[in-house]
Protein backbone atom coordinates (compact mmCIF):
# COMPACT_ATOMS: atom_id res chain seq x y z
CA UNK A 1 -34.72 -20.13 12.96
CA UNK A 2 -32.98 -22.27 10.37
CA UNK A 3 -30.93 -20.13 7.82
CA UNK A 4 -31.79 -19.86 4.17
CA UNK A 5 -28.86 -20.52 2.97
CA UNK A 6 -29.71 -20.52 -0.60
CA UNK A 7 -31.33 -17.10 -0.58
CA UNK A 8 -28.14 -15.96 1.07
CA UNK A 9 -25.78 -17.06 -0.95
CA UNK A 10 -27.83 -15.93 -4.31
CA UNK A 11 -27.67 -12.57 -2.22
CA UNK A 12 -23.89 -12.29 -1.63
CA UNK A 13 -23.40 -13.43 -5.78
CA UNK A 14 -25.50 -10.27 -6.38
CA UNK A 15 -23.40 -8.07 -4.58
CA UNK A 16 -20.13 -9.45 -6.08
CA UNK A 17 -21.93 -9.21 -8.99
CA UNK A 18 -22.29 -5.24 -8.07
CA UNK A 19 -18.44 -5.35 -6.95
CA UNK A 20 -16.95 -6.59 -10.27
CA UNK A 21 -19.58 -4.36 -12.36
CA UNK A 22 -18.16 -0.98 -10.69
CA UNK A 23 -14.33 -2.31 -10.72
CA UNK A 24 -14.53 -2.89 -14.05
CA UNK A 25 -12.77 -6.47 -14.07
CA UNK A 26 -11.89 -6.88 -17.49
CA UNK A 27 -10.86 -3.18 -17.77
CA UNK A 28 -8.61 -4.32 -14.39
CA UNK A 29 -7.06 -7.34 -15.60
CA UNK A 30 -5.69 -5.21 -19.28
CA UNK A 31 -4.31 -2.86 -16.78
CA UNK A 32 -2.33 -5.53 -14.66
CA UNK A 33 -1.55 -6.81 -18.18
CA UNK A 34 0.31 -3.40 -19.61
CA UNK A 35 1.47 -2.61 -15.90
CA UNK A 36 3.37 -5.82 -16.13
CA UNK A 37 4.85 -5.24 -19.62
CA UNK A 38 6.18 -2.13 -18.01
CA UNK A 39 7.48 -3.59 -14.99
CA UNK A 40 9.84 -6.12 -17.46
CA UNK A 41 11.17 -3.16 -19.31
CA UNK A 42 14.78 -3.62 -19.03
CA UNK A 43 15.25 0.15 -18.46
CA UNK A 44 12.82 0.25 -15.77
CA UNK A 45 14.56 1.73 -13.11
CA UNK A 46 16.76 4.16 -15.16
CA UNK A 47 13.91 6.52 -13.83
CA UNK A 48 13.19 5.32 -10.25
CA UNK A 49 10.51 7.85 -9.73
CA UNK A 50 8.70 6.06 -12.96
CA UNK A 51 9.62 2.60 -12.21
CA UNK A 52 7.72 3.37 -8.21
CA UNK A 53 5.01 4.67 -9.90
CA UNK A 54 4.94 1.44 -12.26
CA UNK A 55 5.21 -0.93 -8.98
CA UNK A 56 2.89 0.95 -7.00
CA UNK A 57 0.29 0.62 -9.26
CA UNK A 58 0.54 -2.50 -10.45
CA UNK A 59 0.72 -3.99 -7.08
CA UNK A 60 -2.42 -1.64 -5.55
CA UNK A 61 -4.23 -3.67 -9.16
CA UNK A 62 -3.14 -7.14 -8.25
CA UNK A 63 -4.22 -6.94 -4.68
CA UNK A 64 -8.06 -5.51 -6.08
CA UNK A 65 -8.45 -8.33 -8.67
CA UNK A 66 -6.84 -10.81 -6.04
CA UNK A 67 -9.47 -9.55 -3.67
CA UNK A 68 -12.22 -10.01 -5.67
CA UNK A 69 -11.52 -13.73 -6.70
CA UNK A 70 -10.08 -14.92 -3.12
CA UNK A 71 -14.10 -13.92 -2.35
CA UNK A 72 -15.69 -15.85 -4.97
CA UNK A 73 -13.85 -18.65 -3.94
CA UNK A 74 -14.88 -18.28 -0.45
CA UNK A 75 -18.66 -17.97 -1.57
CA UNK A 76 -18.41 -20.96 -3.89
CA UNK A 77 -16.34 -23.36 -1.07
CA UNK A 78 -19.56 -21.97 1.26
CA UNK A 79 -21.97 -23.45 -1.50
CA UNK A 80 -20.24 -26.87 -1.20
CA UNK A 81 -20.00 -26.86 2.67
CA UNK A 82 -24.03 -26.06 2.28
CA UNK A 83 -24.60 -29.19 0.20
CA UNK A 84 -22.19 -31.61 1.99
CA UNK A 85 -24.00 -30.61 5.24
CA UNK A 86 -27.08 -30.49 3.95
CA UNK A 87 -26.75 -34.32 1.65
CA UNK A 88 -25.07 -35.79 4.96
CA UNK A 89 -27.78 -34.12 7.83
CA UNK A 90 -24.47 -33.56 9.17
CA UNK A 91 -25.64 -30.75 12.16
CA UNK A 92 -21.69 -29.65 12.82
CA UNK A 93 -21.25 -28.58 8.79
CA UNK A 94 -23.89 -26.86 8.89
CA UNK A 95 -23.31 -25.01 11.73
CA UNK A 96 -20.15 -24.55 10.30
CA UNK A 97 -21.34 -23.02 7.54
CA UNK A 98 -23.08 -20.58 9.30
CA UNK A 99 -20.34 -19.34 10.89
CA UNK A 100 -18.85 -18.96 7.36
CA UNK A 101 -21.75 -16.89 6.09
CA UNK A 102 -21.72 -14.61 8.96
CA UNK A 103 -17.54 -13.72 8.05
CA UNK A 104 -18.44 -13.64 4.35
CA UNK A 105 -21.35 -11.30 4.82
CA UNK A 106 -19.08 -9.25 6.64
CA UNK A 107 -16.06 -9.32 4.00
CA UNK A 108 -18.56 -8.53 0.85
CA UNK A 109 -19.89 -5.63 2.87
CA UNK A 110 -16.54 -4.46 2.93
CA UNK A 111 -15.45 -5.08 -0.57
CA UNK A 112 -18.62 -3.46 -1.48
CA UNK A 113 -17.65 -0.19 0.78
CA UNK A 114 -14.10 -0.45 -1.08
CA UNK A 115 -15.77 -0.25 -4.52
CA UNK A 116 -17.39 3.38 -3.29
CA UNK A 117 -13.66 4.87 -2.58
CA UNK A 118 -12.97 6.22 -6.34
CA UNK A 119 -12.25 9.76 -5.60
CA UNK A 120 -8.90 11.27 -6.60
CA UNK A 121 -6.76 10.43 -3.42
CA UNK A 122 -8.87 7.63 -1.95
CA UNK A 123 -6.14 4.81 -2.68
CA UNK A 124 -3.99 6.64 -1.06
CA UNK A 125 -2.04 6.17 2.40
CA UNK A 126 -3.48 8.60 5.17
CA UNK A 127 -1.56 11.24 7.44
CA UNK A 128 -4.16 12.25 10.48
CA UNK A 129 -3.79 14.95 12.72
CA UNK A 130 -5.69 15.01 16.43
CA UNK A 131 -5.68 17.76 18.27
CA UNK A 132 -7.66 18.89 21.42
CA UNK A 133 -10.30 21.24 21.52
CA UNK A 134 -12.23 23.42 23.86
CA UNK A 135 -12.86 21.58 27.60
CA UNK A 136 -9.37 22.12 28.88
CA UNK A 137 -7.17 18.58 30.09
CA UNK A 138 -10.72 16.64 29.72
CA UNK A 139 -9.99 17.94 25.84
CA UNK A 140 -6.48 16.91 25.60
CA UNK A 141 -7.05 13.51 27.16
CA UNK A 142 -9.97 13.06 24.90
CA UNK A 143 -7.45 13.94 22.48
CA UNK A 144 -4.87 11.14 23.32
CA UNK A 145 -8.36 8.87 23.30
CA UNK A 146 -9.01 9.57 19.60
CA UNK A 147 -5.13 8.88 18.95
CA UNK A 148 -5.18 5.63 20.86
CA UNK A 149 -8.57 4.67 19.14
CA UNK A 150 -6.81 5.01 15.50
CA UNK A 151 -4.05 3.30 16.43
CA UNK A 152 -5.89 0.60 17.71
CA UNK A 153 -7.85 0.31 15.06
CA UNK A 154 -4.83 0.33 12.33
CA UNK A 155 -3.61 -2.41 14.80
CA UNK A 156 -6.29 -4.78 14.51
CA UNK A 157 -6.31 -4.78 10.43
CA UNK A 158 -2.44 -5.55 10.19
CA UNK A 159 -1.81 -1.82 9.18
CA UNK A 160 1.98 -0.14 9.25
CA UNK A 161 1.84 3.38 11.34
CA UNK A 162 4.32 5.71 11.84
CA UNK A 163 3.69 8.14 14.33
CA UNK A 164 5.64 11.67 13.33
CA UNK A 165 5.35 14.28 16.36
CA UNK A 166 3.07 13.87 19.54
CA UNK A 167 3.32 16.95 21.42
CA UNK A 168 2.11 16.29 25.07
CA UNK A 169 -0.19 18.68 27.60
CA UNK A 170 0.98 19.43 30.83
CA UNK A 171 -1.48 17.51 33.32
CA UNK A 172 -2.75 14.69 31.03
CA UNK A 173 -3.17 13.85 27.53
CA UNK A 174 -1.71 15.75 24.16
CA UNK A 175 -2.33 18.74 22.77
CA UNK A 176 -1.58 17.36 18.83
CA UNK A 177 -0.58 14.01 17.04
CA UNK A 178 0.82 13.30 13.93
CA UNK A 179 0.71 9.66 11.76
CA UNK A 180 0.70 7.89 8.93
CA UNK A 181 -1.28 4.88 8.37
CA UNK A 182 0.42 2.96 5.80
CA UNK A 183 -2.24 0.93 3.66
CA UNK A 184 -3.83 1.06 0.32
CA UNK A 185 -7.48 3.50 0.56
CA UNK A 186 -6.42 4.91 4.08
CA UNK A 187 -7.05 8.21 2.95
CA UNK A 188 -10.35 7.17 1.02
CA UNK A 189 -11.37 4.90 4.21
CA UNK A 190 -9.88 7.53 7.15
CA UNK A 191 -11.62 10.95 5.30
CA UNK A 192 -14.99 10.17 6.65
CA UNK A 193 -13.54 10.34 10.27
CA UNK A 194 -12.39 14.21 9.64
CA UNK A 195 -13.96 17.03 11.56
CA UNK A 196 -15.17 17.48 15.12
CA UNK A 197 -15.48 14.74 18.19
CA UNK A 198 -17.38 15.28 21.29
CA UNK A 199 -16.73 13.57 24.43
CA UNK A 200 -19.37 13.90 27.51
CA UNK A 201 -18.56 12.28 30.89
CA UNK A 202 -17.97 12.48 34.25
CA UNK A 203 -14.36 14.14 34.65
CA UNK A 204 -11.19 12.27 36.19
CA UNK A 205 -9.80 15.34 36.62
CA UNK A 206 -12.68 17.13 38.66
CA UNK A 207 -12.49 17.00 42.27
CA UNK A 208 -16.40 17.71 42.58
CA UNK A 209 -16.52 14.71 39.85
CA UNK A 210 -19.29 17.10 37.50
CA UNK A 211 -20.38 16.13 33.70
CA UNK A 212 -17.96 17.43 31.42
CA UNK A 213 -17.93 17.98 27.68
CA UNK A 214 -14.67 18.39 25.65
CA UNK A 215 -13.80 18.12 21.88
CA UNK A 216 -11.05 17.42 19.81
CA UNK A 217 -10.68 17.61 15.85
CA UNK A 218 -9.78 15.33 13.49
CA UNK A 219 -7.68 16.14 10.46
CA UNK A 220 -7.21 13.48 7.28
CA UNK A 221 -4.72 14.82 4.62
CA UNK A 222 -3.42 11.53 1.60
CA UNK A 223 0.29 10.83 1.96
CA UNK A 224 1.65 12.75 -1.66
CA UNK A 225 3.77 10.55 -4.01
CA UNK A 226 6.47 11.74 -6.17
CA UNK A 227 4.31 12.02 -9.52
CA UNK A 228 2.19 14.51 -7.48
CA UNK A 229 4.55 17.60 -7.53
CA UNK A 230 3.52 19.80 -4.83
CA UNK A 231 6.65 22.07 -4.92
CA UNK A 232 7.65 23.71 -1.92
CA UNK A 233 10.53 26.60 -2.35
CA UNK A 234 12.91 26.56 0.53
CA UNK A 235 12.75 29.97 0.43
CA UNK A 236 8.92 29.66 1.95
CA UNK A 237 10.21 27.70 4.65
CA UNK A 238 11.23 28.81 8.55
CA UNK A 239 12.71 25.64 10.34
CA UNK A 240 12.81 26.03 13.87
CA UNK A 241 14.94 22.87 15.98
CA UNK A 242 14.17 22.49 19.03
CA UNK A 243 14.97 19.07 21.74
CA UNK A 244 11.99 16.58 21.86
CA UNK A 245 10.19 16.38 24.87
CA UNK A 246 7.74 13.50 26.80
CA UNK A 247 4.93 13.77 28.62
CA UNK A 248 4.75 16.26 31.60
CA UNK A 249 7.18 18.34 29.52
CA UNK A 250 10.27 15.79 30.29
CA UNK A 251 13.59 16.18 27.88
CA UNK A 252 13.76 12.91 25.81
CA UNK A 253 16.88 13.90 23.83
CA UNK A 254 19.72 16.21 24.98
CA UNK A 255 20.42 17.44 21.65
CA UNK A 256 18.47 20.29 19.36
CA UNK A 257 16.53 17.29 16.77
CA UNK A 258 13.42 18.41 16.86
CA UNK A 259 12.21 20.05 13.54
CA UNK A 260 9.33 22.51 13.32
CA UNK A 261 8.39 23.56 9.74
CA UNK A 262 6.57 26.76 9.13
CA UNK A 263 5.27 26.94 5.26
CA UNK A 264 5.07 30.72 5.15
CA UNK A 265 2.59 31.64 2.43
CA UNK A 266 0.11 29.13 3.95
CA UNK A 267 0.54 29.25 7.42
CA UNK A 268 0.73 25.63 7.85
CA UNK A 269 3.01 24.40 10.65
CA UNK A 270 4.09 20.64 11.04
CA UNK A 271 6.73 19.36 13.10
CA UNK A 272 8.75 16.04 14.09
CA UNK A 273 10.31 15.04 16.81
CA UNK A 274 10.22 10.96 17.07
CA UNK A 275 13.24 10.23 14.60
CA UNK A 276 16.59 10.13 16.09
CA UNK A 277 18.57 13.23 14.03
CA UNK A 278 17.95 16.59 12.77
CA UNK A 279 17.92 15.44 8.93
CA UNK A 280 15.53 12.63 9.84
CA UNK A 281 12.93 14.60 11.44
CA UNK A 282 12.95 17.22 8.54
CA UNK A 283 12.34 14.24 5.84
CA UNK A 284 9.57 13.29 8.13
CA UNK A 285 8.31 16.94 8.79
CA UNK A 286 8.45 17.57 4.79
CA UNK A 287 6.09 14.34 4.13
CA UNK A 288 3.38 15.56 6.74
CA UNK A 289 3.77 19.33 5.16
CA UNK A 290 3.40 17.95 1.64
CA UNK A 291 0.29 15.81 2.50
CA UNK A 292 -1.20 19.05 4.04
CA UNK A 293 -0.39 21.04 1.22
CA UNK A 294 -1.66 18.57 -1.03
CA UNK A 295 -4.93 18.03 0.78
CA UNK A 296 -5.58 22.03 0.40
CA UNK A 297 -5.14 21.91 -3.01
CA UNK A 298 -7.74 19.31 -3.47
CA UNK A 299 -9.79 21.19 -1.01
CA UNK A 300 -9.70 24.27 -3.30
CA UNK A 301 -10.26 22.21 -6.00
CA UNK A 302 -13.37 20.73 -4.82
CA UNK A 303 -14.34 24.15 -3.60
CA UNK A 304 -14.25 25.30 -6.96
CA UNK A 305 -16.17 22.97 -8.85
CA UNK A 306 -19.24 22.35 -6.73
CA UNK A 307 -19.62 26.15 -5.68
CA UNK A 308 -18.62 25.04 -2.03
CA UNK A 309 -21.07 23.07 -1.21
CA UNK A 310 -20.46 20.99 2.38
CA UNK A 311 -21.25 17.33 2.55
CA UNK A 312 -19.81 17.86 6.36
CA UNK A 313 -15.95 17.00 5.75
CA UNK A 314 -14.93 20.06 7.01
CA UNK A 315 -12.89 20.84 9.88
CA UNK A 316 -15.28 22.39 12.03
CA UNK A 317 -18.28 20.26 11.73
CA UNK A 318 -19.34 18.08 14.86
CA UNK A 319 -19.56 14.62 13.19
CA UNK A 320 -19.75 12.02 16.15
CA UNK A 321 -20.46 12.30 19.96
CA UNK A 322 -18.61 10.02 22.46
CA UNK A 323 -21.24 10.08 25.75
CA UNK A 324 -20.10 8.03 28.68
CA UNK A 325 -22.76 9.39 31.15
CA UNK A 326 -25.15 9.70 31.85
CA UNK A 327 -26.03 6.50 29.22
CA UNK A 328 -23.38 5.07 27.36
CA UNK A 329 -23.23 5.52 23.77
CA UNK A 330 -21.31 7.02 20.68
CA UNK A 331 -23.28 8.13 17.61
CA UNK A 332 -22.41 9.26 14.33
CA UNK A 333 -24.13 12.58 13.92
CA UNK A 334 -24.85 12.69 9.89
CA UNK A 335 -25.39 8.86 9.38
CA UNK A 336 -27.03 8.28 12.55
CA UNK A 337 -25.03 5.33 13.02
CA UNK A 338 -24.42 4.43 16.65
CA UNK A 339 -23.53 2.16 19.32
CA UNK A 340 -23.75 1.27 22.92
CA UNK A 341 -20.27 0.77 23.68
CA UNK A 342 -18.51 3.17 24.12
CA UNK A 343 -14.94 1.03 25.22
CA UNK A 344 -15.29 -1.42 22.08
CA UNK A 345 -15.33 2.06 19.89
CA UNK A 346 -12.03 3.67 21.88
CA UNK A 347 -10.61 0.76 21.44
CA UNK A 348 -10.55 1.05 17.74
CA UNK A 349 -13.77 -1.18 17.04
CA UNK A 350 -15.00 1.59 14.22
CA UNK A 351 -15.40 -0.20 11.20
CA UNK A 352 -19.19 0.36 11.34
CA UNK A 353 -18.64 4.21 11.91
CA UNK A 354 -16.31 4.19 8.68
CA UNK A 355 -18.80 2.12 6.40
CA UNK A 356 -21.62 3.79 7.38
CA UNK A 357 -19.83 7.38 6.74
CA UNK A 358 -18.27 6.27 3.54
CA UNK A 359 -21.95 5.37 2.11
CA UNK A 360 -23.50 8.37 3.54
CA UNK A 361 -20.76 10.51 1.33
CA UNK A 362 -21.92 8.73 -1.74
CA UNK A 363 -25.39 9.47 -0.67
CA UNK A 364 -24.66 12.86 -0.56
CA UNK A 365 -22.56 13.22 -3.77
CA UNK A 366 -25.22 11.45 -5.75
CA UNK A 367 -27.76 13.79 -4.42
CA UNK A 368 -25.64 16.88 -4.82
CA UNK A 369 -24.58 15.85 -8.45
């Protein structure tokens, strides 16, 4: 069936339309505008902490407005391909053309997912946590799964990670992972993936070769910046050095680097064990103990204000189910999103699974508001 291009394209110019309404263009471009005046300050960086904030911002504003125009260019060079196919009967443009509209359907679907990340933290860089659940080595394989599945998935879009503390199980897989994904709106895009996976298969490591289920949780916390101030008193700290260790428990370093940090009024332990000296791995440690922090606060916060209410973010709360037998499928348990293949999805094809969640947690705000 021949594509309407016209209808289309008048569709995708509606939902840019929708884009620049809710990012407030004009209100974006004054921003760039006084970020910039600030940047040229010739006292900028007598206060670096200001002068990061300043460069930070102005570049996260740049790379919004510059997405938003780079797309209305593509739509508009899509309009001309259209005509010069159409005008010439020229098969191949069109064709062309189609293949366009299929990419840019995709992008504005995107964008338009981007504009519904506006809470506090959303622009944020992401530090995730895996660790396994109940179901034994099945769990802490499933575990190192989820981990490669993220990392896969950071891999296809270009994004940095650095990966703080992996802490291995004895026959197979990891009992925890620590990372950073290093992009603008990790947090916001990474927050719908928190809370409780489900794996159901045929076990590798059962001699009888029975249907197994395991779980492992998924923990999303934003990287904090400096203007954030989440104060931590030495004094409320217990470091612990250890030596790292690989998988199966093998000594990676001779020497005690390993940092373990135990933030005694909360309870929260983080450690680091992939940078090279002591001091290193207790920068890295503090970061990932920070974020936590931070994403506790906001979690009281929240709790506070909407009488703790659960739109299904929390830890506990099964949220997608990996099944690789008897039928193959993964499916998103509170936006009923799901697919039939399960290898594309562990192999960090979950862009529909993070759409699909981030709309369903408008959804629910909207109706809980």
């Amino acid at each position: 069936m021949a594509v309407d291009f016209e209808t289309e394209i008048k569709h995708l110019r509606t939902t840019m339309g929708s884009v620049r309404d809710v990012t407030d263009v004009p209100a974006l471009e004054a921003q760039i505008a006084e970020l910039e005046q600030q940047a040229a300050a010739p006292d900028l960086w007598d206060d670096p902490d200001k002068a990061q904030g300043v460069t930070s911002a102005l570049s996260r504003a740049n790379s919004e407005l510059e997405r938003i125009q780079s797309m209305d260019a593509r739509i508009d060079d899509l309009e001309a391909l259209v005509e010069l196919g159409t005008e010439e009967r020229d098969a191949d443009t069109l064709t062309e053309a189609e293949a366009e509209l299929a990419k840019i359907r995709k992008a504005v679907g995107q964008l338009e997912v981007r504009t519904l990340l506006s809470g506090e933290y959303d622009e944020r860089a992401a530090v995730v946590t895996i660790r396994a659940g109940a179901g034994g080595v099945d769990a802490a394989d499933f575990a190192e799964m989820l981990m490669r599945m993220y990392l896969r998935w950071a891999e296809r879009h270009g994004y940095g990670v650095d990966v703080y503390d992996t802490s291995y199980a004895e026959e197979s897989g990891i009992k925890s992972a620590t990372f950073a994904v290093h992009t603008p709106y990790a947090y916001g895009t990474l927050s719908v993936e928190q809370g409780t996976h489900r794996l159901v298969r045929i076990s590798p490591f059962d001699n009888q070769g029975r249907r197994q289920t395991s779980f492992a949780g998924v923990e999303v916390a934003p990287v904090v910046e400096t203007s954030d101030h989440v104060e931590i008193d030495e004094k409320e700290l217990r470091v612990d050095v250890y030596r790292s260790s690989g998988p199966g428990g093998q000594g990676v370093n001779t020497t005690d680097s390993a940092v373990r940090l135990t933030h005694l009024p909360t309870n929260i332990v983080v450690s680091c064990q992939n940078e090279r000296s002591q001091i290193q791995n207790k920068a890295s440690a503090m970061i990932v103990l920070q974020a936590k922090l931070l994403e506790r606060r906001r979690q009281e916060e929240r709790a506070l204000m909407d009488s703790l209410k659960d739109t299904g973010s929390s830890w506990g709360n099964q949220m997608r189910s990996y099944v690789l037998h008897p039928y193959q499928m993964v499916k998103d348990l509170r936006t009923s999103h799901e697919v039939n293949n399960p290898g594309a999805v562990l192999d960090g094809d979950i862009d529909g699974f993070i759409e699909a969640g981030i709309r369903w947690r408008r959804n629910e705000a909207t109706a809980s508001g």
